[in-house]
Protein backbone atom coordinates (compact mmCIF):
# COMPACT_ATOMS: atom_id res chain seq x y z
CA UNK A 1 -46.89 0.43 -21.03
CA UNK A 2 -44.80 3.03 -19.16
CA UNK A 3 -46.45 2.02 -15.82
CA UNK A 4 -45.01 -1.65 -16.63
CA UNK A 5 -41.65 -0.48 -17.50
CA UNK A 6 -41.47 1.47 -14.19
CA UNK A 7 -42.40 -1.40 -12.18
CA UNK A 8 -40.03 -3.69 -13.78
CA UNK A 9 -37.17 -1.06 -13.44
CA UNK A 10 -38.50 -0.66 -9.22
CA UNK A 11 -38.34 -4.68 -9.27
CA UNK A 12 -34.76 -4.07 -10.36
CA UNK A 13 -33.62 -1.42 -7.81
CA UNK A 14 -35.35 -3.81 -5.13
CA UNK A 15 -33.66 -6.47 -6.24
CA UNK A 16 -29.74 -4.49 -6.27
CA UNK A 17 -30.77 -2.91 -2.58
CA UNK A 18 -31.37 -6.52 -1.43
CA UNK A 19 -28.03 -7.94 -2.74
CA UNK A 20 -26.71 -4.60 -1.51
CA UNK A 21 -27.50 -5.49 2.11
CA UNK A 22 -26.89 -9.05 1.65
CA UNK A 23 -23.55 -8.52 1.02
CA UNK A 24 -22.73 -5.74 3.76
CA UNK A 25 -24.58 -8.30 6.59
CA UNK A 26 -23.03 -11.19 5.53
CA UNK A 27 -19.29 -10.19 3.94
CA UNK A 28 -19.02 -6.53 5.34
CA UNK A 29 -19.65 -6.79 9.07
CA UNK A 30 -17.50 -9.75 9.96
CA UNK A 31 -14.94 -7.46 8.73
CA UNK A 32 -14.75 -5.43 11.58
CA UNK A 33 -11.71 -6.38 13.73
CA UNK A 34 -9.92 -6.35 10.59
CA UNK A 35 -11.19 -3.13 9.57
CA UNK A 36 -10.15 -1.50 13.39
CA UNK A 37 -6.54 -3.06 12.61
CA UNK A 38 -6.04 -1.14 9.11
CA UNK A 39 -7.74 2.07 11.31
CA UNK A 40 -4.55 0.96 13.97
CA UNK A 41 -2.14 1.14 11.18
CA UNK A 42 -2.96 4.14 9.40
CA UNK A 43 -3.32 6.01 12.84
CA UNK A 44 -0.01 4.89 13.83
CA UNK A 45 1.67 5.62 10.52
CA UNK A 46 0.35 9.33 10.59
CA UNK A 47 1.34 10.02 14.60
CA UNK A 48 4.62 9.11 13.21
CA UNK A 49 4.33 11.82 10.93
CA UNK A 50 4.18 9.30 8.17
CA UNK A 51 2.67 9.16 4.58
CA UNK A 52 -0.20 7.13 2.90
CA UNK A 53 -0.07 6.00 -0.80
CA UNK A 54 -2.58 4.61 -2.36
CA UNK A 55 -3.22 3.36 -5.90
CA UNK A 56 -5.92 0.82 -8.32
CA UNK A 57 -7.58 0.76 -11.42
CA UNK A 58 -10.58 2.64 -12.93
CA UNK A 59 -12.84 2.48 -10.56
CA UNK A 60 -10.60 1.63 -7.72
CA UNK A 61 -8.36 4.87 -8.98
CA UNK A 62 -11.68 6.79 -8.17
CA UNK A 63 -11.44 5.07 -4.80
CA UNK A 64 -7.65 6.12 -4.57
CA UNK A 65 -8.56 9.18 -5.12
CA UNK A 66 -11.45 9.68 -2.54
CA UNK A 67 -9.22 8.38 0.04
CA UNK A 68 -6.35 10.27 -0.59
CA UNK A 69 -8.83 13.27 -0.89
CA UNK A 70 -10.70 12.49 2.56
CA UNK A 71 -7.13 12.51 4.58
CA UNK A 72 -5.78 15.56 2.87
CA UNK A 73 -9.08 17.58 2.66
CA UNK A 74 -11.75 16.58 5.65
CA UNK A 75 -13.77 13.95 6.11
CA UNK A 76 -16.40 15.58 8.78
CA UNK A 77 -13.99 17.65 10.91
CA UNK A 78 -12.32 20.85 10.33
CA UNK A 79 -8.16 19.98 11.30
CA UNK A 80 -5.12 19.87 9.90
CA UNK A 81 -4.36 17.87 6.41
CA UNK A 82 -2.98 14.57 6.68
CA UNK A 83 -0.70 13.24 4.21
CA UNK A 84 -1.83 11.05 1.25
CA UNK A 85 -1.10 10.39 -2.24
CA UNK A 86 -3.26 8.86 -5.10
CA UNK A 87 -0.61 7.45 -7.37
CA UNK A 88 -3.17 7.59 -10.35
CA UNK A 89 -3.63 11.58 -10.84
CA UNK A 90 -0.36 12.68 -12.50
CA UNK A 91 -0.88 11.51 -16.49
CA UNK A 92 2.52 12.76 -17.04
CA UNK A 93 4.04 10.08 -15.30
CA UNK A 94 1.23 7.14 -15.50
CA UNK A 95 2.15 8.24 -19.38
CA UNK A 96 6.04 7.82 -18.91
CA UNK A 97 6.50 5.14 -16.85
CA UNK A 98 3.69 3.19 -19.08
CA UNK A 99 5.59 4.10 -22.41
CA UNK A 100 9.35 3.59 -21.00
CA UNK A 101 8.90 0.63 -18.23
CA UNK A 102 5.21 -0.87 -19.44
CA UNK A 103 1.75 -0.25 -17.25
CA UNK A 104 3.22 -2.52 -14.83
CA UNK A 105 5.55 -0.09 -13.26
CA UNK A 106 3.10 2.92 -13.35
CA UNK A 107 2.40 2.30 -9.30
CA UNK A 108 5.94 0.54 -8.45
CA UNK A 109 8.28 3.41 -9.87
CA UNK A 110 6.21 6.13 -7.88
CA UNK A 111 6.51 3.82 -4.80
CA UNK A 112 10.27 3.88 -5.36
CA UNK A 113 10.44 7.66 -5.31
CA UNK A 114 8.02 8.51 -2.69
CA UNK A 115 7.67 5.64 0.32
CA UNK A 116 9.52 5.35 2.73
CA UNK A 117 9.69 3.16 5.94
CA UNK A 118 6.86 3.91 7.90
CA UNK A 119 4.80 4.68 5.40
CA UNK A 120 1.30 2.81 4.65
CA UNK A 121 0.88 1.88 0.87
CA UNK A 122 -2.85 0.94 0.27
CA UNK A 123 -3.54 -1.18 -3.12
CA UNK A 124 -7.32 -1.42 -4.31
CA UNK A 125 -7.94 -3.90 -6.70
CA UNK A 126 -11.35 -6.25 -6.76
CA UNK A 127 -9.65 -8.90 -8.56
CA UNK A 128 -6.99 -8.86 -6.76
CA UNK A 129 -4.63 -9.50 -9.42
CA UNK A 130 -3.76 -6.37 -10.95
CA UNK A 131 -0.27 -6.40 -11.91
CA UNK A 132 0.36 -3.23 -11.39
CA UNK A 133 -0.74 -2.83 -7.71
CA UNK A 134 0.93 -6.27 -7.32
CA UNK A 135 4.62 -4.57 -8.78
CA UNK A 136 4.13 -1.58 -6.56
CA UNK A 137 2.95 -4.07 -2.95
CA UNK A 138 6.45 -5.56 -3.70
CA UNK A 139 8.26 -2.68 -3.92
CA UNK A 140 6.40 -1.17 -0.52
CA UNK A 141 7.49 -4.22 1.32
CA UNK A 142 11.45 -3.61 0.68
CA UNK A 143 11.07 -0.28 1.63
CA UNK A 144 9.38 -1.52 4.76
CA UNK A 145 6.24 -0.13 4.41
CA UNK A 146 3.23 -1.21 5.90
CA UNK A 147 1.04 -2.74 2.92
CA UNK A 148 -2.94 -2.92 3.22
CA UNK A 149 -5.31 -3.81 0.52
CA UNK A 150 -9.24 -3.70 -0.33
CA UNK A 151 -10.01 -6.74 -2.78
CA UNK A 152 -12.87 -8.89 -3.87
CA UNK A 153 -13.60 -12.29 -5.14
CA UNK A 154 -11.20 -14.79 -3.58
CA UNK A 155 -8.56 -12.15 -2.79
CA UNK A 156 -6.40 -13.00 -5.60
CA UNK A 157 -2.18 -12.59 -4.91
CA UNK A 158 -2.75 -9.45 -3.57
CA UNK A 159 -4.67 -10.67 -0.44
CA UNK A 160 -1.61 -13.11 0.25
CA UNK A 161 1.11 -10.19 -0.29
CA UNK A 162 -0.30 -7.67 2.00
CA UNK A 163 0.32 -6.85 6.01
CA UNK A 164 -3.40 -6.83 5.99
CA UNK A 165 -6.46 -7.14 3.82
CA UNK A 166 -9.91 -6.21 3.29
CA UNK A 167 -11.51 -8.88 0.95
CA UNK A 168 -15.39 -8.72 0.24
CA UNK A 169 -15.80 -12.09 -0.78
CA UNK A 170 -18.68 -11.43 -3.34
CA UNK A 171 -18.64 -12.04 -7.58
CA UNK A 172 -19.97 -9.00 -8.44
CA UNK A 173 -17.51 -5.74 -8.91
CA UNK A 174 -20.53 -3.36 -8.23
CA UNK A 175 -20.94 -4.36 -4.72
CA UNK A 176 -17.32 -5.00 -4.34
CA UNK A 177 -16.77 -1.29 -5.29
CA UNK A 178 -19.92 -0.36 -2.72
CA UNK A 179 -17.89 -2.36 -0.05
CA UNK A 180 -14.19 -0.43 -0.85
CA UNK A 181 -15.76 2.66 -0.73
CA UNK A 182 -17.09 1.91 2.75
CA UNK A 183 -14.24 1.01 4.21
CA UNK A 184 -12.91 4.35 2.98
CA UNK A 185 -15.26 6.43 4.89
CA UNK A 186 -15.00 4.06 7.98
CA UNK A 187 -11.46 4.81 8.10
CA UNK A 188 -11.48 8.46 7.50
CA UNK A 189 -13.95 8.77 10.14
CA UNK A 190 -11.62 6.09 12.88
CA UNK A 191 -9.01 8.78 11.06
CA UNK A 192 -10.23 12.07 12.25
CA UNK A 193 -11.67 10.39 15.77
CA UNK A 194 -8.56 9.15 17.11
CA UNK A 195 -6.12 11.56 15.38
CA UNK A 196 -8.72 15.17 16.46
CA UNK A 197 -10.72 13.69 19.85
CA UNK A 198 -10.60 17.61 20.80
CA UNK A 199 -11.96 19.62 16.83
């Protein structure tokens, strides 16, 4: 009996791995170019001495998080910090803004106090269609920021609203999330190359 229930939970790992690499070969890769462009822009941004914000929901605030974390911390080099911001770790004002202005201005009233022109404001969202990344994406773009998003699905408004955007154009919000978090260490690593040749 438990040798059965082992195999069918192996047959079920097997089965995740393979969708796994089904959707990095076939959704993941072709990303590329677009992938060295957001690399471009976030390089470019931080020569210029330039901040990144970045922002989603549940899991995607996780993947705020680790970026933001990455750039200010290290990715694989010892150098200096680089300037991020997850817009999802302060309660007191996700709390605030949520009670006073409604969870749709949690992202966009921290946009209007911290971006600036210049900056890069990154919104995460595998639907797409979070409102509240949405809110904040059109606040970035008056301030003339450069926008950049990692969706799923179809790519929902977001994909239309941003300067560029990473879509992984799968159903599933597991291997979505596997994709986003990807990208993240792709670009932290494009980061640290082009930003530190000589640590």
């Amino acid at each position: 009996m438990e040798r059965t229930e082992t195999n069918r939970m192996e047959a079920k790992i097997r089965q995740h791995l393979r969708r796994h690499i089904d959707v990095f070969e076939q959704q993941v890769l072709p990303l590329s170019g677009q992938l060295a462009a957001c690399a471009e822009r976030l390089c470019a941004c931080l020569r210029a001495g330039h901040k990144v914000l970045v922002m989603g929901n549940g899991g995607s605030a996780a993947d705020a998080q680790h970026l933001a974390a990455e750039l200010v911390g290290r990715f694989l080099k010892n150098r200096a910090a680089l300037p991020a911001i997850a817009l999802t770790t302060d309660s007191s004002i996700l709390t605030a803004v949520g009670n006073d202005f409604g969870f749709e201005q949690v992202f966009a009233r921290q946009v209007e106090a911290l971006a600036a022109a210049g900056d890069v404001v990154i919104g995460i969202s595998t639907s797409g269609n979070s409102p509240n990344v949405l809110r904040a994406i059109e606040v970035a773009r008056r301030r003339g920021c450069v926008t950049l998003a990692f969706t799923g699905r179809a790519g929902g408004e977001l994909a239309r609203q941003v300067d560029l955007a990473l879509t992984v154009a799968v159903p599933e919000t597991p291997h979505i999330q596997e994709a986003h978090l990807t990208f993240i260490h792709i670009l932290c690593d494009l980061v640290e190359q082009e930003l530190f040749p000589q640590d």
